[in-house]
ModelCIF file with pLDDT and N, C-alpha, C, O atoms, coordinates in Angstrom:
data_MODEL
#
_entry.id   MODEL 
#
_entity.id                         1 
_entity.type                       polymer 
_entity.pdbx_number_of_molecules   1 
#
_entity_poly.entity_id                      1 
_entity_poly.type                           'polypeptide(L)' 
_entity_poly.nstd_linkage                   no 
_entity_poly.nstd_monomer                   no 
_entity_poly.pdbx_seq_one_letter_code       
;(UNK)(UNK)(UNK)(UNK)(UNK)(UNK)(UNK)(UNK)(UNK)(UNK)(UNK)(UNK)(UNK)(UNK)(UNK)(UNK)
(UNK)(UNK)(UNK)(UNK)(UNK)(UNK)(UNK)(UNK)(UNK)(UNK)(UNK)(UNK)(UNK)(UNK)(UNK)(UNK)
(UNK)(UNK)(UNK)
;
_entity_poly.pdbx_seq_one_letter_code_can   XXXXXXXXXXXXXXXXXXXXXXXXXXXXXXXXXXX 
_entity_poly.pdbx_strand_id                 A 
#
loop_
_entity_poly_seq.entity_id 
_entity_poly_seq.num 
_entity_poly_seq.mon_id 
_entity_poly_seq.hetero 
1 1  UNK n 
1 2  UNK n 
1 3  UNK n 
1 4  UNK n 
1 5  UNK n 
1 6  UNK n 
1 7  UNK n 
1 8  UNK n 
1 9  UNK n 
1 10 UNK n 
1 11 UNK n 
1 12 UNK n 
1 13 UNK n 
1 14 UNK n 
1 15 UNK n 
1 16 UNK n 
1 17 UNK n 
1 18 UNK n 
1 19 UNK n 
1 20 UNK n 
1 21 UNK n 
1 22 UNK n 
1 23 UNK n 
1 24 UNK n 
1 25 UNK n 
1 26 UNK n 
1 27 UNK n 
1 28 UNK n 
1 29 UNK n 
1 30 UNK n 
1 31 UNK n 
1 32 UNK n 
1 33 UNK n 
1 34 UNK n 
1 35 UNK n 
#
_struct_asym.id          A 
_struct_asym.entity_id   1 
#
loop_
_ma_qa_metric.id 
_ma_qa_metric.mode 
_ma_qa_metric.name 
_ma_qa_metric.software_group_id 
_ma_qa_metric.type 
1 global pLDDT . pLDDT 
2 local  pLDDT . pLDDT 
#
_ma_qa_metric_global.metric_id      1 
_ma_qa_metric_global.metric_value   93.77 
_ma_qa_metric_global.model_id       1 
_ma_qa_metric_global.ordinal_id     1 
#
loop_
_ma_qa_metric_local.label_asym_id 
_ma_qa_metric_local.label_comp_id 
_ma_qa_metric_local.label_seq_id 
_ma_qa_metric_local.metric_id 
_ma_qa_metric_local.metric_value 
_ma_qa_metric_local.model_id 
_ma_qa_metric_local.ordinal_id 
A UNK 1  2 92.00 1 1  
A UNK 2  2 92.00 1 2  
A UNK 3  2 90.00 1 3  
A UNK 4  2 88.00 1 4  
A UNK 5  2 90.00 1 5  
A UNK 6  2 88.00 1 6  
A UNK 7  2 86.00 1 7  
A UNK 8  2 88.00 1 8  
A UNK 9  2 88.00 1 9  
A UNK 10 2 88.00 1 10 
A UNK 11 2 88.00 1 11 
A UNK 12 2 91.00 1 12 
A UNK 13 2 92.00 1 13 
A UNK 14 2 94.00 1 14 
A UNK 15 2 94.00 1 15 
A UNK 16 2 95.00 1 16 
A UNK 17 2 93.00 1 17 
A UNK 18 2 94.00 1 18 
A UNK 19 2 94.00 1 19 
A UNK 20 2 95.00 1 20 
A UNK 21 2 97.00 1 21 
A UNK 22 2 97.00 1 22 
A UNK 23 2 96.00 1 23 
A UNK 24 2 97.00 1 24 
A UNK 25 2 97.00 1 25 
A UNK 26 2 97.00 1 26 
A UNK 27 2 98.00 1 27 
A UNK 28 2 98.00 1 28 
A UNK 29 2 98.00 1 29 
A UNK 30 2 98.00 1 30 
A UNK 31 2 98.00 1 31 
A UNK 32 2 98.00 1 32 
A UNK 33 2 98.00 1 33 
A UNK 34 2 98.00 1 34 
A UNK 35 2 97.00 1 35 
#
loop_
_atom_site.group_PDB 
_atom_site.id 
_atom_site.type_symbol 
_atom_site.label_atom_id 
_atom_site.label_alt_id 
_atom_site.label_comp_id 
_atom_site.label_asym_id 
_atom_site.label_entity_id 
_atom_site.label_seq_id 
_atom_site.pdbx_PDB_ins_code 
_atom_site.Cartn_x 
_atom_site.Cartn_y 
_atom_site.Cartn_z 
_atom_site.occupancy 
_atom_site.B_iso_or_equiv 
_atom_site.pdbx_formal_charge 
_atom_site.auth_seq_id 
_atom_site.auth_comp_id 
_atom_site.auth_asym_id 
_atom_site.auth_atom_id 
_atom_site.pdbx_PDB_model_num 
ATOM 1   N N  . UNK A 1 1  ? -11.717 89.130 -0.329 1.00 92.00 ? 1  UNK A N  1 
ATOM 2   C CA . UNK A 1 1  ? -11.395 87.718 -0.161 1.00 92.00 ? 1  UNK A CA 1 
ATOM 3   C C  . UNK A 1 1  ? -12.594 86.813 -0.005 1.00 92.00 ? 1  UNK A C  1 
ATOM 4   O O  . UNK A 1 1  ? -12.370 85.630 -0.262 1.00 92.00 ? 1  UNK A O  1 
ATOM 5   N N  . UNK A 1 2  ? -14.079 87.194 0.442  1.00 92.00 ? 2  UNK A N  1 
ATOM 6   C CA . UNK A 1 2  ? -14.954 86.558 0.400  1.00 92.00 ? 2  UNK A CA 1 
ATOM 7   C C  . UNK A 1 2  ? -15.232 85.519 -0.475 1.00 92.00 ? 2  UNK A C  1 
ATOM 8   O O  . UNK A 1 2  ? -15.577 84.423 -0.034 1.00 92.00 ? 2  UNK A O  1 
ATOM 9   N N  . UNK A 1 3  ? -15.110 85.758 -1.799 1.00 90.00 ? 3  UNK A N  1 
ATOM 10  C CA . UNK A 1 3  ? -15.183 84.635 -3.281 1.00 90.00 ? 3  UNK A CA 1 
ATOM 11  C C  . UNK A 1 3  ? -14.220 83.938 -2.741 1.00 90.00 ? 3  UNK A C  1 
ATOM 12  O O  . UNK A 1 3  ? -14.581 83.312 -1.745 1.00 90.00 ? 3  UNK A O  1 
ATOM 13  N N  . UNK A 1 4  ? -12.940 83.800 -3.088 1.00 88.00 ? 4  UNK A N  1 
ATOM 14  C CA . UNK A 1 4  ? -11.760 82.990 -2.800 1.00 88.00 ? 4  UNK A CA 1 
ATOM 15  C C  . UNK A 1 4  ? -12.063 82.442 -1.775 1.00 88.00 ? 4  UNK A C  1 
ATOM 16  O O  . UNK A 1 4  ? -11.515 81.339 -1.790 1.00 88.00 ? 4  UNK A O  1 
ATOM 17  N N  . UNK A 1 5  ? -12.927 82.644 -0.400 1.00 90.00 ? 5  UNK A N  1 
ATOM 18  C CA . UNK A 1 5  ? -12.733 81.789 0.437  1.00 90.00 ? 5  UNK A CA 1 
ATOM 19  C C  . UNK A 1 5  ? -14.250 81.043 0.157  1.00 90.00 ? 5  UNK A C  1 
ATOM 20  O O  . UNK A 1 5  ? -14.461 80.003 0.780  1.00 90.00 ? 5  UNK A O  1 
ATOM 21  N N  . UNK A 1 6  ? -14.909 81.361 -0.420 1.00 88.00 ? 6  UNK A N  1 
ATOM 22  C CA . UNK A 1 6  ? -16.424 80.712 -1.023 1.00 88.00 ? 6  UNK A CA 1 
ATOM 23  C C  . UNK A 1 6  ? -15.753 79.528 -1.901 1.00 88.00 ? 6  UNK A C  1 
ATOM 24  O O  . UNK A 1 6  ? -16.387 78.493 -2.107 1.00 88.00 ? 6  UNK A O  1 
ATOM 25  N N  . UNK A 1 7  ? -14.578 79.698 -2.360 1.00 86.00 ? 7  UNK A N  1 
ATOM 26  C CA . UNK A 1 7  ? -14.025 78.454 -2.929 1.00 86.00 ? 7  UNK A CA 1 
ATOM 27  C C  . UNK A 1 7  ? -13.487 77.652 -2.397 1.00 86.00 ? 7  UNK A C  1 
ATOM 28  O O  . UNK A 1 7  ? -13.713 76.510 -2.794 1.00 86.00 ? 7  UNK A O  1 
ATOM 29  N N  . UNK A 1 8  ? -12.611 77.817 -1.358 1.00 88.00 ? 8  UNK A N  1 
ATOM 30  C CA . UNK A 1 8  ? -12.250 77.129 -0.336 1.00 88.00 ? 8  UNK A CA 1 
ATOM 31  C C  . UNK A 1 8  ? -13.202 76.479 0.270  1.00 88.00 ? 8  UNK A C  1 
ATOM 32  O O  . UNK A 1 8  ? -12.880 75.422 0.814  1.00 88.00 ? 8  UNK A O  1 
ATOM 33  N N  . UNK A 1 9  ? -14.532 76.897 0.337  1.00 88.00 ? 9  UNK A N  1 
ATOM 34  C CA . UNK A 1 9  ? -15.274 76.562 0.982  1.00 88.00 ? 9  UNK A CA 1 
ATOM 35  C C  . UNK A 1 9  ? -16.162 74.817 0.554  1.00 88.00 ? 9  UNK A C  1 
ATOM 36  O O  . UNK A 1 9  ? -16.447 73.772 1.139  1.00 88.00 ? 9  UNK A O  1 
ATOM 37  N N  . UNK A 1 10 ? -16.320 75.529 -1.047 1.00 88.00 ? 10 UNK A N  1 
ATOM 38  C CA . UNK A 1 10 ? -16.689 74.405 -1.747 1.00 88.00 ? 10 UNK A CA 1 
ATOM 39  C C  . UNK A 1 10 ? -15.470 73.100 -1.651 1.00 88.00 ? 10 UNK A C  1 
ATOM 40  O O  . UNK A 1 10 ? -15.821 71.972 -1.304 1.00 88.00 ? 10 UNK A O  1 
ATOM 41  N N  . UNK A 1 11 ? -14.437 73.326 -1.901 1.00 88.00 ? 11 UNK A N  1 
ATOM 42  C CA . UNK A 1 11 ? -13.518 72.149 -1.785 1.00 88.00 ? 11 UNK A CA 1 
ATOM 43  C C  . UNK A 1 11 ? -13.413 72.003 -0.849 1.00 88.00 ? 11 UNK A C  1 
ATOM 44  O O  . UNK A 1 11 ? -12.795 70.943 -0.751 1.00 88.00 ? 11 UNK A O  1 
ATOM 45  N N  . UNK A 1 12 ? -13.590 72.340 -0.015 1.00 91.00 ? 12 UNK A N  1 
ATOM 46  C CA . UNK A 1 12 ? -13.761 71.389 1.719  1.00 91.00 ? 12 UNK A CA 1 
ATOM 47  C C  . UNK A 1 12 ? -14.885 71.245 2.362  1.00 91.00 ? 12 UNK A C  1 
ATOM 48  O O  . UNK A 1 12 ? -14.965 70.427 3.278  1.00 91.00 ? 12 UNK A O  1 
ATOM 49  N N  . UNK A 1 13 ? -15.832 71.941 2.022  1.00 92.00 ? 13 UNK A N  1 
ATOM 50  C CA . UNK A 1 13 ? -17.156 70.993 2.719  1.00 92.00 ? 13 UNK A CA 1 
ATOM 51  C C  . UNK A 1 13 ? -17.629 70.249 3.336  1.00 92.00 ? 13 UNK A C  1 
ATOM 52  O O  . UNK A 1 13 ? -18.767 70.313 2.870  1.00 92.00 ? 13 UNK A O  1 
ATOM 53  N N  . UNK A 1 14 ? -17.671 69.573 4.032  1.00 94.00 ? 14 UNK A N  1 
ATOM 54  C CA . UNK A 1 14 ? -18.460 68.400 4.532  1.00 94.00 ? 14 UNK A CA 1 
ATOM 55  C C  . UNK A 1 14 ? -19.366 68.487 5.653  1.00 94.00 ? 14 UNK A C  1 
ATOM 56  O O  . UNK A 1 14 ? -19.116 69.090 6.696  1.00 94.00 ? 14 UNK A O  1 
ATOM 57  N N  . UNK A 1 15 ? -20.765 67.661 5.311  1.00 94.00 ? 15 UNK A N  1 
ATOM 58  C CA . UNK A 1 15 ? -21.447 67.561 6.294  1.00 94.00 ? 15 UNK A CA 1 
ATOM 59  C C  . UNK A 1 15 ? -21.437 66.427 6.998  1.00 94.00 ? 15 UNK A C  1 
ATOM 60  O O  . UNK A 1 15 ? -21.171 65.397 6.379  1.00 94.00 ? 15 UNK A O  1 
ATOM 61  N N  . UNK A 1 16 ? -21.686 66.356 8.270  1.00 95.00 ? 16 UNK A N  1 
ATOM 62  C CA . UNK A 1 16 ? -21.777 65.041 8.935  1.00 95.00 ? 16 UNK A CA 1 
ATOM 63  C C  . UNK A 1 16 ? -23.110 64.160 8.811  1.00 95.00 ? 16 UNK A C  1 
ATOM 64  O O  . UNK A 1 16 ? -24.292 64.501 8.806  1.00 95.00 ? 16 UNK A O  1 
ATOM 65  N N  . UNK A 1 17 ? -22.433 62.772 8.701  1.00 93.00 ? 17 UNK A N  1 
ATOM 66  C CA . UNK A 1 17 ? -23.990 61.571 8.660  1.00 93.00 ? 17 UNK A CA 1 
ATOM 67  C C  . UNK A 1 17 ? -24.623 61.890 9.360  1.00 93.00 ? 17 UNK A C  1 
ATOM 68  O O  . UNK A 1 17 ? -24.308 62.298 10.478 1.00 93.00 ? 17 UNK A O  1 
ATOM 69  N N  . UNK A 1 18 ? -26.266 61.749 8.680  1.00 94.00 ? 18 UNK A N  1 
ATOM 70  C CA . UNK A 1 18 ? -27.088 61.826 9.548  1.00 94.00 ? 18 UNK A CA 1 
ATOM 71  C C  . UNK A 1 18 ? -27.670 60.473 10.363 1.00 94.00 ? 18 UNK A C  1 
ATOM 72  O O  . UNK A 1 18 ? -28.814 60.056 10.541 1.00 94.00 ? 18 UNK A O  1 
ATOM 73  N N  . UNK A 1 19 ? -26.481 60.033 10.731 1.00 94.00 ? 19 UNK A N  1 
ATOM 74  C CA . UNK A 1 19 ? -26.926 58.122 11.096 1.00 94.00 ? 19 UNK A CA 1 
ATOM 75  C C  . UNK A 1 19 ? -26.838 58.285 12.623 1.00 94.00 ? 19 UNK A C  1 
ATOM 76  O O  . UNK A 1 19 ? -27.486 57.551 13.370 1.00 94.00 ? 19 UNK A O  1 
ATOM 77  N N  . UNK A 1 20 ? -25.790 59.545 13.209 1.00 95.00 ? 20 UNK A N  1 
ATOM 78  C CA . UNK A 1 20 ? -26.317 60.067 14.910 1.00 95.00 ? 20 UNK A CA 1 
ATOM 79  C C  . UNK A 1 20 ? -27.717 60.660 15.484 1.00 95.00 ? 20 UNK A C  1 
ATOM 80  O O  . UNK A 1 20 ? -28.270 60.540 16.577 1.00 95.00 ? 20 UNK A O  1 
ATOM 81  N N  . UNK A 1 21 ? -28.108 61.453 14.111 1.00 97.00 ? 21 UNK A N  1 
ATOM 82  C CA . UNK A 1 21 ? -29.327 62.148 14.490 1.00 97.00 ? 21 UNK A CA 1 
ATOM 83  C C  . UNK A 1 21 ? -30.694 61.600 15.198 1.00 97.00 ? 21 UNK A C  1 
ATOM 84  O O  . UNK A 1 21 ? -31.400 62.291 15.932 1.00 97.00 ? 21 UNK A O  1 
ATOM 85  N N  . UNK A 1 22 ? -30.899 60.477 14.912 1.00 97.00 ? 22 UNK A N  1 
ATOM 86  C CA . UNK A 1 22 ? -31.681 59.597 15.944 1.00 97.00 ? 22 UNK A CA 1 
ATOM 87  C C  . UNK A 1 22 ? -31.429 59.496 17.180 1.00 97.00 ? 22 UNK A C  1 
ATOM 88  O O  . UNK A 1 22 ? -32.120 59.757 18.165 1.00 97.00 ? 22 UNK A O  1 
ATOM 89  N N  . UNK A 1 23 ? -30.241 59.043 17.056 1.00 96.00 ? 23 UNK A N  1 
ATOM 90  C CA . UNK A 1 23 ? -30.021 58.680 18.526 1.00 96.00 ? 23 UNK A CA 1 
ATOM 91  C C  . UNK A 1 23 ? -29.544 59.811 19.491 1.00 96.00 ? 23 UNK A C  1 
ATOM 92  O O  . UNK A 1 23 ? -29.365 59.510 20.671 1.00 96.00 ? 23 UNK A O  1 
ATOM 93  N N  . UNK A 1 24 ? -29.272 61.411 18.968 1.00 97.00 ? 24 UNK A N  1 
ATOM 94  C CA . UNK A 1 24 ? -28.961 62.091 19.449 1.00 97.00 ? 24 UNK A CA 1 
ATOM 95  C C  . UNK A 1 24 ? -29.637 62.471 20.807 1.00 97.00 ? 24 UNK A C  1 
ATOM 96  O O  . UNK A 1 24 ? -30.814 62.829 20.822 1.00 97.00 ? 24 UNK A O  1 
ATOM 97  N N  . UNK A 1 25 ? -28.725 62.374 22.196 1.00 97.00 ? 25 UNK A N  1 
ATOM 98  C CA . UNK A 1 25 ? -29.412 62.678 23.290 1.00 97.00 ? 25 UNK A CA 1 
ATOM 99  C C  . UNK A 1 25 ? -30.160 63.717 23.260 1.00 97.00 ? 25 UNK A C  1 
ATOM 100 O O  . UNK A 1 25 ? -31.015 63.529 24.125 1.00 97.00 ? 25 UNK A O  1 
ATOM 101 N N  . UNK A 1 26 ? -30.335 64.734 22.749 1.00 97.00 ? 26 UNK A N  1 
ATOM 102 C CA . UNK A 1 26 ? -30.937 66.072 23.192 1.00 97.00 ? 26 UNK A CA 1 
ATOM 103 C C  . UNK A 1 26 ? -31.930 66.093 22.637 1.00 97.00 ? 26 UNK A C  1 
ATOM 104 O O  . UNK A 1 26 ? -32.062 65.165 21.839 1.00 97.00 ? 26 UNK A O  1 
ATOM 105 N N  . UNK A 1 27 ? -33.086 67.070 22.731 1.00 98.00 ? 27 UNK A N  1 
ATOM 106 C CA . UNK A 1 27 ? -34.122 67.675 22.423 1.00 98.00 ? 27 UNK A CA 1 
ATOM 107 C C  . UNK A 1 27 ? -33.948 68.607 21.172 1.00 98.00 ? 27 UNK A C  1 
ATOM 108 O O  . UNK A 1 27 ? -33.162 69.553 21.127 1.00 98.00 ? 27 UNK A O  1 
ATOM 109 N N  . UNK A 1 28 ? -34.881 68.167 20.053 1.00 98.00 ? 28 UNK A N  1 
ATOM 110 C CA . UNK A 1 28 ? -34.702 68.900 18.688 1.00 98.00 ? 28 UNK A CA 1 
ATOM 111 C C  . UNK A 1 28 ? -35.832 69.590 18.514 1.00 98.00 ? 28 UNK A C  1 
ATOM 112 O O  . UNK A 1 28 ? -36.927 69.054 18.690 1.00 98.00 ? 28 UNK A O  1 
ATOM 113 N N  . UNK A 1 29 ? -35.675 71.086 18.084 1.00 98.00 ? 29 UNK A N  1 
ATOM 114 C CA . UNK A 1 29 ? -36.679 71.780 18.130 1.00 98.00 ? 29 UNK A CA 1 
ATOM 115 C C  . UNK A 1 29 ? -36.440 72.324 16.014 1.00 98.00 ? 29 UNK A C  1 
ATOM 116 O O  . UNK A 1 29 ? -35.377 72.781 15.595 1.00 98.00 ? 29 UNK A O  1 
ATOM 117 N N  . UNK A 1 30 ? -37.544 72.120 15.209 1.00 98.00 ? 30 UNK A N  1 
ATOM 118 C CA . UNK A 1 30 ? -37.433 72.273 13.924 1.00 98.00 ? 30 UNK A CA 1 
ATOM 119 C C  . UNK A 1 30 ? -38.470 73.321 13.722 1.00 98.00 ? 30 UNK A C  1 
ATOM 120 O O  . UNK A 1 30 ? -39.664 73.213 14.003 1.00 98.00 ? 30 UNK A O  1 
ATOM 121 N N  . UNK A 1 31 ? -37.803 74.459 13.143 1.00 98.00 ? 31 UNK A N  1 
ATOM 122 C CA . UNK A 1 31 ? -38.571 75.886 12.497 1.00 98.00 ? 31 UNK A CA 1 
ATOM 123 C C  . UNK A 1 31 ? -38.377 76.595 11.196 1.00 98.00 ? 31 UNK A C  1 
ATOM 124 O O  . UNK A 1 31 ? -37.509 77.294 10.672 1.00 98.00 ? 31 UNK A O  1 
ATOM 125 N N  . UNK A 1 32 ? -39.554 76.119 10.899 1.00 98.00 ? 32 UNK A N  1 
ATOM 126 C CA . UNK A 1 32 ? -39.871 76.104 9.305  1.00 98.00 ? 32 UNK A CA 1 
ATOM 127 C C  . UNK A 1 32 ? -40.613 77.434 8.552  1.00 98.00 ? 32 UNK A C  1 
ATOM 128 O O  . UNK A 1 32 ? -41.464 78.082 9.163  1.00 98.00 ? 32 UNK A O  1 
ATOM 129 N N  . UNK A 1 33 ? -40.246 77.745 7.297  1.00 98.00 ? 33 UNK A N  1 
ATOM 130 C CA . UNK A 1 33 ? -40.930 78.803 6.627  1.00 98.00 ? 33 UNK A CA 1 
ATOM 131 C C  . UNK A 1 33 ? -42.377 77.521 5.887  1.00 98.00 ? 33 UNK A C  1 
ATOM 132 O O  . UNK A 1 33 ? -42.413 76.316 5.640  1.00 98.00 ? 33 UNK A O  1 
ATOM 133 N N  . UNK A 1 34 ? -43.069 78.345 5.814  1.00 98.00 ? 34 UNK A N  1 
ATOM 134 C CA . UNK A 1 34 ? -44.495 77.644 5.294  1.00 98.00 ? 34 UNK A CA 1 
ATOM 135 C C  . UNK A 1 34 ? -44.201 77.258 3.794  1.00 98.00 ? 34 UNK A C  1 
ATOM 136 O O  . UNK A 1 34 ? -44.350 76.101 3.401  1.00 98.00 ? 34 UNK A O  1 
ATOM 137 N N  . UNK A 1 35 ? -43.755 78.329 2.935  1.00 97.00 ? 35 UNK A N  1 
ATOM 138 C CA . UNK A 1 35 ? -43.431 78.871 1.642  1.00 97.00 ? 35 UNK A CA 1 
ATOM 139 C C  . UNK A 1 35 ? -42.110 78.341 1.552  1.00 97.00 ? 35 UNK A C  1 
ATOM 140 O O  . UNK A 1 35 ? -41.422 78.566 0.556  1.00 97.00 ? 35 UNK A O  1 
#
């Protein structure tokens, strides 16, 4: 069922605006590959 739900997945999707992320109270910690 993995595929079939990889499709499901695509037709429902959504990410949230990033128009909170500023103002987000908390502390953001970002960890990156170099490459």
């Amino acid at each position: 069922g993995t595929a079939q739900s990889l499709g499901r997945m695509v037709r429902t999707a959504r990410e949230e605006d990033l128009a909170g992320f500023p103002d987000l109270p908390l502390p953001v910690l970002a960890i990156w590959g170099e490459k």
